[in-house]
N, C-alpha and C. Protein backbone atom coordinates (compact mmCIF):
# COMPACT_ATOMS: atom_id res chain seq x y z
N UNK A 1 116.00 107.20 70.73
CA UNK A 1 116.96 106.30 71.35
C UNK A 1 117.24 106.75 72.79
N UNK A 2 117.61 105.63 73.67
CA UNK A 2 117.90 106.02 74.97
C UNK A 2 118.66 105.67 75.66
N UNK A 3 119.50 105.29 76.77
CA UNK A 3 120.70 104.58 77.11
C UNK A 3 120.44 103.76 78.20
N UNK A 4 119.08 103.54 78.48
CA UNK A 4 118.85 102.84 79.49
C UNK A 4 119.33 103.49 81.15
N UNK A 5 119.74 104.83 81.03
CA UNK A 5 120.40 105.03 82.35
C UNK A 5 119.11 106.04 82.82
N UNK A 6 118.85 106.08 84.18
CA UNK A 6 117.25 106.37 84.67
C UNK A 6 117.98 107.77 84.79
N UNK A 7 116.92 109.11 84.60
CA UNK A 7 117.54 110.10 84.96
C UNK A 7 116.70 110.61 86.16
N UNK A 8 115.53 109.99 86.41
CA UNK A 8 114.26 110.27 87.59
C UNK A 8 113.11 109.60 87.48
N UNK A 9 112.76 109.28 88.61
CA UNK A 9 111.11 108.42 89.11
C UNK A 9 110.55 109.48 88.98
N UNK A 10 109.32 108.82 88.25
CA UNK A 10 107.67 110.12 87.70
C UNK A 10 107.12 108.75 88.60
N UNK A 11 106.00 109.79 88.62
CA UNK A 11 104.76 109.11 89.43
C UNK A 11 103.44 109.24 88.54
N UNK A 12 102.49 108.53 88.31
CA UNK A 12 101.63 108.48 87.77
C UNK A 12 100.15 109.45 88.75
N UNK A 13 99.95 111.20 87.81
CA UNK A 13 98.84 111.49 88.80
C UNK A 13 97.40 111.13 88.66
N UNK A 14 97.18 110.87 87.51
CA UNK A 14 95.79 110.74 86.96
C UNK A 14 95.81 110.35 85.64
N UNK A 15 94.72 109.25 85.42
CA UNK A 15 94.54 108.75 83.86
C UNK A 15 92.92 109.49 83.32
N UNK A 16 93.21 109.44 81.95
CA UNK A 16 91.90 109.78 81.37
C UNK A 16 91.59 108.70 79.91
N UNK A 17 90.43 107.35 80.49
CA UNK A 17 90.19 107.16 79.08
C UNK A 17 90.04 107.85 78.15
N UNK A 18 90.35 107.81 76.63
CA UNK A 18 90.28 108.47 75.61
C UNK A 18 89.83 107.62 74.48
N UNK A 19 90.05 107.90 73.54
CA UNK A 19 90.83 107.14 72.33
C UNK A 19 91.64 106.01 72.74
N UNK A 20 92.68 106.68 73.06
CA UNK A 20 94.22 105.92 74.08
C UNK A 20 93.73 106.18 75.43
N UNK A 21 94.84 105.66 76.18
CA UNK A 21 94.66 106.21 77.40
C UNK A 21 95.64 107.48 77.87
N UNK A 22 95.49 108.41 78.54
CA UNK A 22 95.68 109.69 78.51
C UNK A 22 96.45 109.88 80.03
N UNK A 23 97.74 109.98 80.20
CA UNK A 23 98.19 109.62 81.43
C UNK A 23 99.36 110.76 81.78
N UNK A 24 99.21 111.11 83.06
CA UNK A 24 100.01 112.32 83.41
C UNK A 24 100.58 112.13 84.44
N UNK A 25 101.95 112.82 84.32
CA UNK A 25 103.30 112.02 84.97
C UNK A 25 104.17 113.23 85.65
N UNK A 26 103.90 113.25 87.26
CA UNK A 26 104.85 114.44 87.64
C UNK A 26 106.22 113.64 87.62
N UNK A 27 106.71 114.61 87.85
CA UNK A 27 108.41 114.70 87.04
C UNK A 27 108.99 115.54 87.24
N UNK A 28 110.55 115.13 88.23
CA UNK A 28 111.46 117.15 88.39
C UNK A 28 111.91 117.14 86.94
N UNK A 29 111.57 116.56 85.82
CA UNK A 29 111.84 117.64 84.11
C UNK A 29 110.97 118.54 84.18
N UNK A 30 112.09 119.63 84.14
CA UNK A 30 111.45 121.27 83.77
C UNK A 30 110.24 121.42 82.51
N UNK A 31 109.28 121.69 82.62
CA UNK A 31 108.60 121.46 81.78
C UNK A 31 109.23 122.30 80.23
N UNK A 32 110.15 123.32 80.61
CA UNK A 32 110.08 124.46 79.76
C UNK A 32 111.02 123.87 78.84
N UNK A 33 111.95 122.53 79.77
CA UNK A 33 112.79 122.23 78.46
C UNK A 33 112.54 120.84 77.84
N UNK A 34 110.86 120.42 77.80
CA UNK A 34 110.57 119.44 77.04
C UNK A 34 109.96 120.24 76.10
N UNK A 35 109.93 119.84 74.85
CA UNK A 35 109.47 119.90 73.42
C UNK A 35 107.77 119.13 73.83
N UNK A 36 106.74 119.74 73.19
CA UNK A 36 105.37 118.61 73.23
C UNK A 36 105.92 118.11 71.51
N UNK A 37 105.62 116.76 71.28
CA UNK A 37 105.75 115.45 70.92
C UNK A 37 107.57 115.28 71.18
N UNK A 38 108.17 115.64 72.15
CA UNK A 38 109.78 114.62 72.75
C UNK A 38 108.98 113.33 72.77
N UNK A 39 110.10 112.72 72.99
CA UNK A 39 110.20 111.37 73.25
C UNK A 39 110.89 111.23 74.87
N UNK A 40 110.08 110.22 75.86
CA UNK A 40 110.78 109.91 77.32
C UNK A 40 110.18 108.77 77.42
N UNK A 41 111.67 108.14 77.72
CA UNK A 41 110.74 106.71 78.07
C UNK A 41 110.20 106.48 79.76
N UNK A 42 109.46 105.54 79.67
CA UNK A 42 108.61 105.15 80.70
C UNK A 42 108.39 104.17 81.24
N UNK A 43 109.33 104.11 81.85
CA UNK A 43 109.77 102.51 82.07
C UNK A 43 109.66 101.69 81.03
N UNK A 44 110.83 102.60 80.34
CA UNK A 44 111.16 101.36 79.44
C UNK A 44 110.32 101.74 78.46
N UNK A 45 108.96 102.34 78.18
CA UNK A 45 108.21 102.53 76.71
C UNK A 45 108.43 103.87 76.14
N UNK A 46 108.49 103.61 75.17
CA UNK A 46 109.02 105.20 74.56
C UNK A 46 107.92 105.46 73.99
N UNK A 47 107.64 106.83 74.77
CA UNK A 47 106.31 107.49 74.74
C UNK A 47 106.40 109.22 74.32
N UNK A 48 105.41 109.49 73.78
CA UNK A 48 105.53 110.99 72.79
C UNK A 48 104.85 112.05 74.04
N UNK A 49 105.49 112.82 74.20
CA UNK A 49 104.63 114.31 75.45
C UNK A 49 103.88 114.63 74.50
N UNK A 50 102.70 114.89 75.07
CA UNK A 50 101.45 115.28 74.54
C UNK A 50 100.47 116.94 74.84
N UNK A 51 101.40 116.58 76.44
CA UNK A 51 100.94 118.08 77.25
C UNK A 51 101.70 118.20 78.29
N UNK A 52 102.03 119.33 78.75
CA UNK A 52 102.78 119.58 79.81
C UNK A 52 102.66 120.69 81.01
N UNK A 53 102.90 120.65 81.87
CA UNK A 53 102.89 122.03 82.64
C UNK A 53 103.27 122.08 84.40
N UNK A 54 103.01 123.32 84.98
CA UNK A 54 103.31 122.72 86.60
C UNK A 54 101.66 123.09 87.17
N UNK A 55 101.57 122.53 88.48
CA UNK A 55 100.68 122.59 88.60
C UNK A 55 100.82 123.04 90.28
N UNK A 56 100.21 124.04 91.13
CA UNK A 56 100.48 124.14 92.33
C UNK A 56 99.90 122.95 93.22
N UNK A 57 100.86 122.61 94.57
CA UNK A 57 100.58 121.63 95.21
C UNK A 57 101.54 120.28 94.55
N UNK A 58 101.49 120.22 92.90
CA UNK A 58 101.75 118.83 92.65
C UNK A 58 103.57 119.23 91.79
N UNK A 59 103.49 120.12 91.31
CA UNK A 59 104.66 120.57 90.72
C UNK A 59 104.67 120.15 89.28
N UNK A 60 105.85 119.97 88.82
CA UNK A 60 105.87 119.70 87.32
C UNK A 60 105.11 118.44 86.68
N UNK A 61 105.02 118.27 85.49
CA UNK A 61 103.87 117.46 85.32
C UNK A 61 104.36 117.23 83.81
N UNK A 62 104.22 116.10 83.24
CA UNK A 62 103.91 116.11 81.36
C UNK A 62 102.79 114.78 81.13
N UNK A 63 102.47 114.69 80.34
CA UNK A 63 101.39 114.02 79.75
C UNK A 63 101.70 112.79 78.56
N UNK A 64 101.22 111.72 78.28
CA UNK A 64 101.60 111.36 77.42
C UNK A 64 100.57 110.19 77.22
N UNK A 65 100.19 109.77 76.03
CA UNK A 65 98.99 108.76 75.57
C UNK A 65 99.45 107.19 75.03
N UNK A 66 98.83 106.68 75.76
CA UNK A 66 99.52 104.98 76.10
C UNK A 66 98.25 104.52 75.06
N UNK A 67 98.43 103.78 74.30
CA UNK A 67 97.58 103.06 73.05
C UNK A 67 97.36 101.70 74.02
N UNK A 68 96.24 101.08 73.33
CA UNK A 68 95.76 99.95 73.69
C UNK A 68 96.65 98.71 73.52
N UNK A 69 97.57 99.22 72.74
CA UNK A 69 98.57 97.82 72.40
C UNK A 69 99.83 98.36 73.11
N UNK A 70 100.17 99.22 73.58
CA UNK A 70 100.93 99.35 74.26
C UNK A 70 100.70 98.60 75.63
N UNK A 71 99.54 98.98 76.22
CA UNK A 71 98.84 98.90 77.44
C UNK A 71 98.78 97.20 77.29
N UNK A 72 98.93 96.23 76.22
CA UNK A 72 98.98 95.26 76.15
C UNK A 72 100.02 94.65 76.78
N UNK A 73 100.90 95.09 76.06
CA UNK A 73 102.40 94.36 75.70
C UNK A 73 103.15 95.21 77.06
N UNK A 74 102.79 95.59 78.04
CA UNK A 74 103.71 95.85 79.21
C UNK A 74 103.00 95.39 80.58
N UNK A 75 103.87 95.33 81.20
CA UNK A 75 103.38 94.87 82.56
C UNK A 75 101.87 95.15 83.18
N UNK A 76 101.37 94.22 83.81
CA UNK A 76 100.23 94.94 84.56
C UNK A 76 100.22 95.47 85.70
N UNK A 77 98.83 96.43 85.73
CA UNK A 77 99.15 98.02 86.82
C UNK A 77 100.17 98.86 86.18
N UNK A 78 100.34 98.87 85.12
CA UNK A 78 101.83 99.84 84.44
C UNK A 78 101.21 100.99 84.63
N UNK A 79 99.90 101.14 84.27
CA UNK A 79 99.20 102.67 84.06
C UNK A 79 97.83 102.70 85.14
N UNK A 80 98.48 103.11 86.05
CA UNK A 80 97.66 103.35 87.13
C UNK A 80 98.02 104.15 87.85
N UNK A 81 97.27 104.94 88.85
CA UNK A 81 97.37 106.31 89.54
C UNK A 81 97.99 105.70 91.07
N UNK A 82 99.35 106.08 90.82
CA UNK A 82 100.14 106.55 91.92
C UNK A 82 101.65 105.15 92.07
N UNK A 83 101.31 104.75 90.06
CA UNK A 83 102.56 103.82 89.96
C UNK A 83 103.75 104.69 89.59
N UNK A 84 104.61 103.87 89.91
CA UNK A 84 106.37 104.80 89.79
C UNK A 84 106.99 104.32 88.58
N UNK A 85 107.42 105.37 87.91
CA UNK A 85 108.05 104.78 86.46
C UNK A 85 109.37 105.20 86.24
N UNK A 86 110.35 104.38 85.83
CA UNK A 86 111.43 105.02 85.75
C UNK A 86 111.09 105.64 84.28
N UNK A 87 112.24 106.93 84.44
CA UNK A 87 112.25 107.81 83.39
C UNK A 87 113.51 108.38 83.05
N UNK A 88 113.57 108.60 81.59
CA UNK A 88 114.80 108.93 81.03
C UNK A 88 114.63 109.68 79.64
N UNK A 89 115.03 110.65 79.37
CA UNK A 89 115.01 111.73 78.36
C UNK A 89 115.11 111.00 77.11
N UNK A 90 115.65 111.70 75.87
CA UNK A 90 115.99 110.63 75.09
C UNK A 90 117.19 111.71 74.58
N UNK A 91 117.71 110.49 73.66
CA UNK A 91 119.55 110.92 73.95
C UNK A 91 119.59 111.84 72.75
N UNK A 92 120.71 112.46 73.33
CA UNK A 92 121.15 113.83 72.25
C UNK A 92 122.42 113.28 71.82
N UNK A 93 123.21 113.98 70.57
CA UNK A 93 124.30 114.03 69.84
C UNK A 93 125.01 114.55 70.90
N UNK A 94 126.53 113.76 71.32
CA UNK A 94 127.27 114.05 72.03
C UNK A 94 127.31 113.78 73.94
N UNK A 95 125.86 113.22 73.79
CA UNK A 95 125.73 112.54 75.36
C UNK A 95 126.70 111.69 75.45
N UNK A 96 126.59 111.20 77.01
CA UNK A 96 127.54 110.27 77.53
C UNK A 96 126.74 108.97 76.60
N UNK A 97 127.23 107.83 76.19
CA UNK A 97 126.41 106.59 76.30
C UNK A 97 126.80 105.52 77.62
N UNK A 98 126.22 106.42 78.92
CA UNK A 98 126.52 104.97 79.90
C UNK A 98 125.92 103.64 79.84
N UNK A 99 124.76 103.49 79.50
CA UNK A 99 124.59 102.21 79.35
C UNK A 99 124.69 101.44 77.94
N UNK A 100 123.90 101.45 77.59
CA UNK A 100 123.67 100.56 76.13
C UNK A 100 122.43 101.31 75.22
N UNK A 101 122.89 100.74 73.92
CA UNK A 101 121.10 101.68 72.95
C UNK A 101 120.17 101.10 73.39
N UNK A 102 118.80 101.65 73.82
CA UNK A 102 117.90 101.23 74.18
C UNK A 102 116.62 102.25 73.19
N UNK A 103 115.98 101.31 72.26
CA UNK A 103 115.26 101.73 72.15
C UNK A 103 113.69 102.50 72.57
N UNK A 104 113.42 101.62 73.36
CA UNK A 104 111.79 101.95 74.19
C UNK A 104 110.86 100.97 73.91
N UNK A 105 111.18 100.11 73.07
CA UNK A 105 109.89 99.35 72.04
C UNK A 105 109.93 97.74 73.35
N UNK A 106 109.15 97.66 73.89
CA UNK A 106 109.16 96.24 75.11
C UNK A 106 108.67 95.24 73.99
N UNK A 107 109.36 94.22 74.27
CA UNK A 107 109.37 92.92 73.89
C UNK A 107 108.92 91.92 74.45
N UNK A 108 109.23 92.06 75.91
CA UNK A 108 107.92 90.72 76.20
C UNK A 108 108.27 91.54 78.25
N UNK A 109 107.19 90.73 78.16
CA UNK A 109 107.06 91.08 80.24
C UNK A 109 107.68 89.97 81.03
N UNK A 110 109.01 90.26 81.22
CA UNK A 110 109.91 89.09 82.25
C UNK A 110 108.94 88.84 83.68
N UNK A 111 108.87 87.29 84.17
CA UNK A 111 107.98 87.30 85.19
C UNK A 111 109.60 87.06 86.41
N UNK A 112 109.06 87.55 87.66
CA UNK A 112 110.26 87.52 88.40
C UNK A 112 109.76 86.08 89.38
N UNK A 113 111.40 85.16 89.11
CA UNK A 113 111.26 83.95 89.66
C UNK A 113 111.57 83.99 91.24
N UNK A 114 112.38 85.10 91.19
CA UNK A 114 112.99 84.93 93.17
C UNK A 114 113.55 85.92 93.15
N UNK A 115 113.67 86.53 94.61
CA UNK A 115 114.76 87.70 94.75
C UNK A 115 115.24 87.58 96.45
N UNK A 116 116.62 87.73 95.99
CA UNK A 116 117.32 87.17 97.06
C UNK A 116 118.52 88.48 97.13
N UNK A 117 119.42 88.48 98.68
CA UNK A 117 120.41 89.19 99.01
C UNK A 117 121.89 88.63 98.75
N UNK A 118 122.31 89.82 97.79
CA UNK A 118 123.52 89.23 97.51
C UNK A 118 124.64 90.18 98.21
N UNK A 119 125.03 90.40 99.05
CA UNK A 119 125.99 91.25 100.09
C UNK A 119 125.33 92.10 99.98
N UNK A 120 125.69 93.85 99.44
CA UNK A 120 124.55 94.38 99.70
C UNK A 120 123.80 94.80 98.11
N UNK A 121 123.62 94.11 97.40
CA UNK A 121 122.95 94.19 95.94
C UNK A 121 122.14 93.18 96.47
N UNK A 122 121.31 93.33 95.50
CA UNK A 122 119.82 92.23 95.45
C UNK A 122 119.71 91.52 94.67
N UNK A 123 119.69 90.15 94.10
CA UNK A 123 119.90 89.06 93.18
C UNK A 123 118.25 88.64 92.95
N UNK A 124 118.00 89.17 91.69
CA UNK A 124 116.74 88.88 91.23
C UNK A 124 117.00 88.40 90.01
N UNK A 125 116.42 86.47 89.68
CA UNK A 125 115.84 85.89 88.91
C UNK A 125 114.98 85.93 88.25
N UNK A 126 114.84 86.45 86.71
CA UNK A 126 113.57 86.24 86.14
C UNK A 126 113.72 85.23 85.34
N UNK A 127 111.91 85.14 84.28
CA UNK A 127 112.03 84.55 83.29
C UNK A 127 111.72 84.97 82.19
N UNK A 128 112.13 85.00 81.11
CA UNK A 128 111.43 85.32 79.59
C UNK A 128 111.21 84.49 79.42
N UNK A 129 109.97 84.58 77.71
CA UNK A 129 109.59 84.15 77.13
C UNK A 129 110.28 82.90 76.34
N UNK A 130 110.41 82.17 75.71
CA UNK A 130 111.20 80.60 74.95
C UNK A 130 111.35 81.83 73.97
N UNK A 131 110.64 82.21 73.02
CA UNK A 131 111.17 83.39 71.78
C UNK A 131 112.46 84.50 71.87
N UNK A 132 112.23 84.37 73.70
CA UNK A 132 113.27 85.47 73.47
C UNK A 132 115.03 84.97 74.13
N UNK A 133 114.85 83.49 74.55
CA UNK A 133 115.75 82.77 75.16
C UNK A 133 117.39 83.17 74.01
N UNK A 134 117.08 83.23 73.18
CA UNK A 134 118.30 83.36 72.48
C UNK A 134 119.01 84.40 72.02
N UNK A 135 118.12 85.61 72.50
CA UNK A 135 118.56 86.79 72.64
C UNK A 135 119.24 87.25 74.29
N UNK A 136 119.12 86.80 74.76
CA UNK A 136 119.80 86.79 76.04
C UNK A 136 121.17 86.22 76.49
N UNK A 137 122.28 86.39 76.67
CA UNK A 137 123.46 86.09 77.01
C UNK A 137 124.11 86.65 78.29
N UNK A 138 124.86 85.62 79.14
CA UNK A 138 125.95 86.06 80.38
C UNK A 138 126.55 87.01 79.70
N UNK A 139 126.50 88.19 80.83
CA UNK A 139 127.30 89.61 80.62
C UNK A 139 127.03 90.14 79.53
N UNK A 140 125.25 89.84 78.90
CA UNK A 140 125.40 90.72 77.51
C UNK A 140 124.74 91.55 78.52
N UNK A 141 123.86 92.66 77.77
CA UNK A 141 122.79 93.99 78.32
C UNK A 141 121.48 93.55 78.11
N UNK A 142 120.90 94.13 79.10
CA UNK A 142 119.49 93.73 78.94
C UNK A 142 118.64 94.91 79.65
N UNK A 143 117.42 95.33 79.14
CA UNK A 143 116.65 96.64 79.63
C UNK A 143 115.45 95.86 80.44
N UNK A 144 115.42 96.21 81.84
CA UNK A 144 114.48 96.07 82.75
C UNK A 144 113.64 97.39 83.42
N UNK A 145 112.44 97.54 82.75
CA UNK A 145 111.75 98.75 82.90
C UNK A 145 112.42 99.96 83.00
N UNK A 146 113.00 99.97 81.95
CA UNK A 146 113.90 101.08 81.27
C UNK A 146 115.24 101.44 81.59
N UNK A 147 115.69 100.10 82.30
CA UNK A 147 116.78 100.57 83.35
C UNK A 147 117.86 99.53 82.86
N UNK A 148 119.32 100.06 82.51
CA UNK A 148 120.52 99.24 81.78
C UNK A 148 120.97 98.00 82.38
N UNK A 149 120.83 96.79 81.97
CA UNK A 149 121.29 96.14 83.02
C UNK A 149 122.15 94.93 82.64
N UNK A 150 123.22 94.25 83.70
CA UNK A 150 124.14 92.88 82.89
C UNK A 150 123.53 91.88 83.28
N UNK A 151 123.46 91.14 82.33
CA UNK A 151 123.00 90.14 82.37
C UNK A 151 124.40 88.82 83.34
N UNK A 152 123.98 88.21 84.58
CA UNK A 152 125.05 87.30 85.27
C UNK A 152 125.26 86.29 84.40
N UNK A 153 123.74 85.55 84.86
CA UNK A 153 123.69 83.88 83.84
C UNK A 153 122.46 83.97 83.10
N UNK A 154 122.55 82.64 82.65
CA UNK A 154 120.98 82.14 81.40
C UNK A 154 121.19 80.74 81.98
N UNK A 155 119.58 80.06 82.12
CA UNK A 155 119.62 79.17 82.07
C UNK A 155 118.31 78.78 81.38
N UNK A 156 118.53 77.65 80.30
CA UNK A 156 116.75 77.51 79.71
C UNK A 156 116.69 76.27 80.84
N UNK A 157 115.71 76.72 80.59
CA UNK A 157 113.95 75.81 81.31
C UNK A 157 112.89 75.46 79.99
N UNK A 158 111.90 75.02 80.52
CA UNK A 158 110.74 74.63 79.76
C UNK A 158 110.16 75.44 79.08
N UNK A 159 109.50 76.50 79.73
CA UNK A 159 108.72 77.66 79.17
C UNK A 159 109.74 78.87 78.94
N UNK A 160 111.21 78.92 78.84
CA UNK A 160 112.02 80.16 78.63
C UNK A 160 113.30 80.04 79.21
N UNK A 161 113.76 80.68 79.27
CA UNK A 161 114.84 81.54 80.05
C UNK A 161 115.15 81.80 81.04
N UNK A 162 115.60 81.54 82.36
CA UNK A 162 115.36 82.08 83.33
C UNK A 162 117.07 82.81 83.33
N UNK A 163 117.03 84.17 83.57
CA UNK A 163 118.39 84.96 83.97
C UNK A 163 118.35 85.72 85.16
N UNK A 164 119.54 85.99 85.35
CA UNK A 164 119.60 86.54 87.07
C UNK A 164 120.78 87.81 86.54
N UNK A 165 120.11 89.09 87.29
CA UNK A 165 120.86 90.32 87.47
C UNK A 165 121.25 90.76 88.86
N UNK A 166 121.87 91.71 89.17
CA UNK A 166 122.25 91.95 90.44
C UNK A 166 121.88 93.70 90.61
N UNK A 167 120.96 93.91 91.43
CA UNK A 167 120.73 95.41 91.89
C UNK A 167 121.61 96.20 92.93
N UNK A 168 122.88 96.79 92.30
CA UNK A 168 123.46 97.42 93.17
C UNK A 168 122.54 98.24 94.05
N UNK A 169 123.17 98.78 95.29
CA UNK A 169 122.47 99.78 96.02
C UNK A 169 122.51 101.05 95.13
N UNK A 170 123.05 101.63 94.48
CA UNK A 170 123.16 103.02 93.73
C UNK A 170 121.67 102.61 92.88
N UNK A 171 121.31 101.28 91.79
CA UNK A 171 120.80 101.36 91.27
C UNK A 171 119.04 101.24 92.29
N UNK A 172 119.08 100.57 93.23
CA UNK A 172 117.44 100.40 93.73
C UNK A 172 117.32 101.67 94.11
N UNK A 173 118.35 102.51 94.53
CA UNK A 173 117.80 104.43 95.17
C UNK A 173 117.15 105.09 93.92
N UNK A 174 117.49 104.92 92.55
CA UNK A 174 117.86 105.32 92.10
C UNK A 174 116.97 105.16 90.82
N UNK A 175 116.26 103.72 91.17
CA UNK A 175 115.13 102.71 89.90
C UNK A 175 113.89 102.91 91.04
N UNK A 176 113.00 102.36 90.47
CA UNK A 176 112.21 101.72 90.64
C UNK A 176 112.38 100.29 91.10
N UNK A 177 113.36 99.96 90.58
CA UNK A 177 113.61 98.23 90.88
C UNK A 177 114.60 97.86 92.42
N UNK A 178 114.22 99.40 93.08
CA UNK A 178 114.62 98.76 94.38
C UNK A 178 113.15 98.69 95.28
N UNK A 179 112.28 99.04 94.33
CA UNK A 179 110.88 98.74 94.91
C UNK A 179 110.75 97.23 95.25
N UNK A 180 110.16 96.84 96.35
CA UNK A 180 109.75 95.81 96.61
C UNK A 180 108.79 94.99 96.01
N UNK A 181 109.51 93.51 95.25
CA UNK A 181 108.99 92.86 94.02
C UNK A 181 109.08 91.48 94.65
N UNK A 182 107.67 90.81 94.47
CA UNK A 182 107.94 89.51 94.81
C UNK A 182 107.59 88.20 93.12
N UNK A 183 107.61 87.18 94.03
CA UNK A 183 107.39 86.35 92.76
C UNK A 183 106.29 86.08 92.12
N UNK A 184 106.37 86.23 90.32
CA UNK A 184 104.97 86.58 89.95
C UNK A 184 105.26 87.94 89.17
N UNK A 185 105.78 88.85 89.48
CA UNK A 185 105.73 90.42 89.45
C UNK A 185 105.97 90.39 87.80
N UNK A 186 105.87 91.28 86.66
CA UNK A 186 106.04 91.64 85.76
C UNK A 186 106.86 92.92 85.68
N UNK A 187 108.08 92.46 84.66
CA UNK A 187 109.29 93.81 84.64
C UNK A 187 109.06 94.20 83.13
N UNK A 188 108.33 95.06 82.24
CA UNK A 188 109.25 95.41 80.94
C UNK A 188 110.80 95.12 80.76
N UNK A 189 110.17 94.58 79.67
CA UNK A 189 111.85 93.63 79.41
C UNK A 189 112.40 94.17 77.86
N UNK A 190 113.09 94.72 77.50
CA UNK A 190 113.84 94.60 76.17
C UNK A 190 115.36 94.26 75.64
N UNK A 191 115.45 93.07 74.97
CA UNK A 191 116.55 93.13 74.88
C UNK A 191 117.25 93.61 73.60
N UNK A 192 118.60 93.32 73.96
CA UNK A 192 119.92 94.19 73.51
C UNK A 192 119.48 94.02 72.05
N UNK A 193 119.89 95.29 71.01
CA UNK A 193 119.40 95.87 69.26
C UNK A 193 120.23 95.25 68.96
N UNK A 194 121.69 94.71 69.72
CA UNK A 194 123.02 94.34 69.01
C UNK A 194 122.45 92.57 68.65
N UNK A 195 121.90 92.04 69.55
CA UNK A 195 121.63 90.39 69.65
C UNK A 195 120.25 90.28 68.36
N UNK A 196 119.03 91.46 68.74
CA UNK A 196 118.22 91.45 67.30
C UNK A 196 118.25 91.50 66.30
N UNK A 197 119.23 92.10 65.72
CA UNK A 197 119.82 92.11 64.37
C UNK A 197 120.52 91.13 64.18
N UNK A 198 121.18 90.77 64.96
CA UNK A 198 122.39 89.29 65.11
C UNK A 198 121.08 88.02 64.22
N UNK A 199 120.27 87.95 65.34
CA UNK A 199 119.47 86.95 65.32
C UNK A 199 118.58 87.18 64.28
N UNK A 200 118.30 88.06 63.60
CA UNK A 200 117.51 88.26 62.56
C UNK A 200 118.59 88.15 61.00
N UNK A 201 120.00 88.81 61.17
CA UNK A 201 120.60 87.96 60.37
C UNK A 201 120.95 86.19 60.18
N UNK A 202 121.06 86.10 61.35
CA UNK A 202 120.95 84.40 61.23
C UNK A 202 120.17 83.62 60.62
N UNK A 203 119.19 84.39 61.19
CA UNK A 203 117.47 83.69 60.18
C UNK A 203 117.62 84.04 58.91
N UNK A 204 117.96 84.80 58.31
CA UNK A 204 117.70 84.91 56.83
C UNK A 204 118.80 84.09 55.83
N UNK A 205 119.96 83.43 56.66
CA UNK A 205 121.48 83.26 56.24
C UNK A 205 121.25 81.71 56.41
């Protein structure tokens, strides 16, 4: 489990087809105080350390193996050499919970409709999927490449959802998602465990 709150940008140094794909991620986490198989998510995917270490010139480093269906179901270019991922530990007994439960498991790839200036936050429109339109609500939570976020509005459309969040300045220093994104772009998207269960009781009732 994770809280959606970023604790540091990894950078992607090098992939190795495998089996899976085999992908290594510098990172100021001390290597000495990750466990090999922790759990860190990755923008948003919750992924198992596989290997770890520092390396001179590049510094700390961990490893971790992205499956073919993973590599599906998330954005494209997710796993490529010299992409930025937000990253976040996974939660201990007695942490803060600043954001919301976030599991790691992506649900569909929000496409971004517009991004515009809102004083000094950034007002970016996406869209989900029609499946996932009803899991989405004004001012519920919603995980955008691993990062906690409120949801403003919903509006359906034809093919989905379209909702709009607001990127404080603390959060673009701070994400990935103050990276420069135009329209088109793909965000790992997961939404809120509280609305999935909701909606999965409904269906059975």
């Amino acid at each position: 489990m994770f809280t959606g709150i970023i604790t540091d940008i990894g950078t992607i140094l090098d992939t190795e087809a495998r089996g899976d794909l085999r992908v290594r991620i510098r990172s100021a986490y001390d290597p000495a105080s990750i466990a090999t198989g922790a759990s860190i998510s990755c923008s948003g995917v919750c992924l198992t350390v596989v290997d770890k270490g520092v390396q001179e010139g590049v510094g700390n480093w961990f490893a971790v193996d992205v499956s073919g269906e993973t590599q599906s179901k998330t954005a494209s270019g997710q796993w490529v050499v010299g992409r930025r991922l937000n990253l976040e530990r996974a939660l201990k007994v007695g942490d803060e919970l600043g954001g919301h439960i976030v599991t790691g498991h992506v649900d569909a790839v929000a496409r971004v409709v517009s991004v515009s200036a809102d004083g000094d936050s950034k007002r970016i429109t996406l869209l989900a999927p029609k499946a996932l339109a009803g899991f989405i609500a004004p001012k519920g939570s919603i995980t955008l490449d691993g990062a906690s976020l409120t949801v403003n509005e919903v509006n359906d459309v034809g093919d989905g959802a379209e909702f709009g969040i607001n990127i404080i300045p603390h959060t673009a220093a701070w994400t990935t998602l103050g990276d420069v994104m135009q329209p088109g772009d793909g965000i790992n998207l997961e939404i809120d465990i509280l609305a999935r269960y909701l909606g999965r009781m409904h269906a059975v009732t």
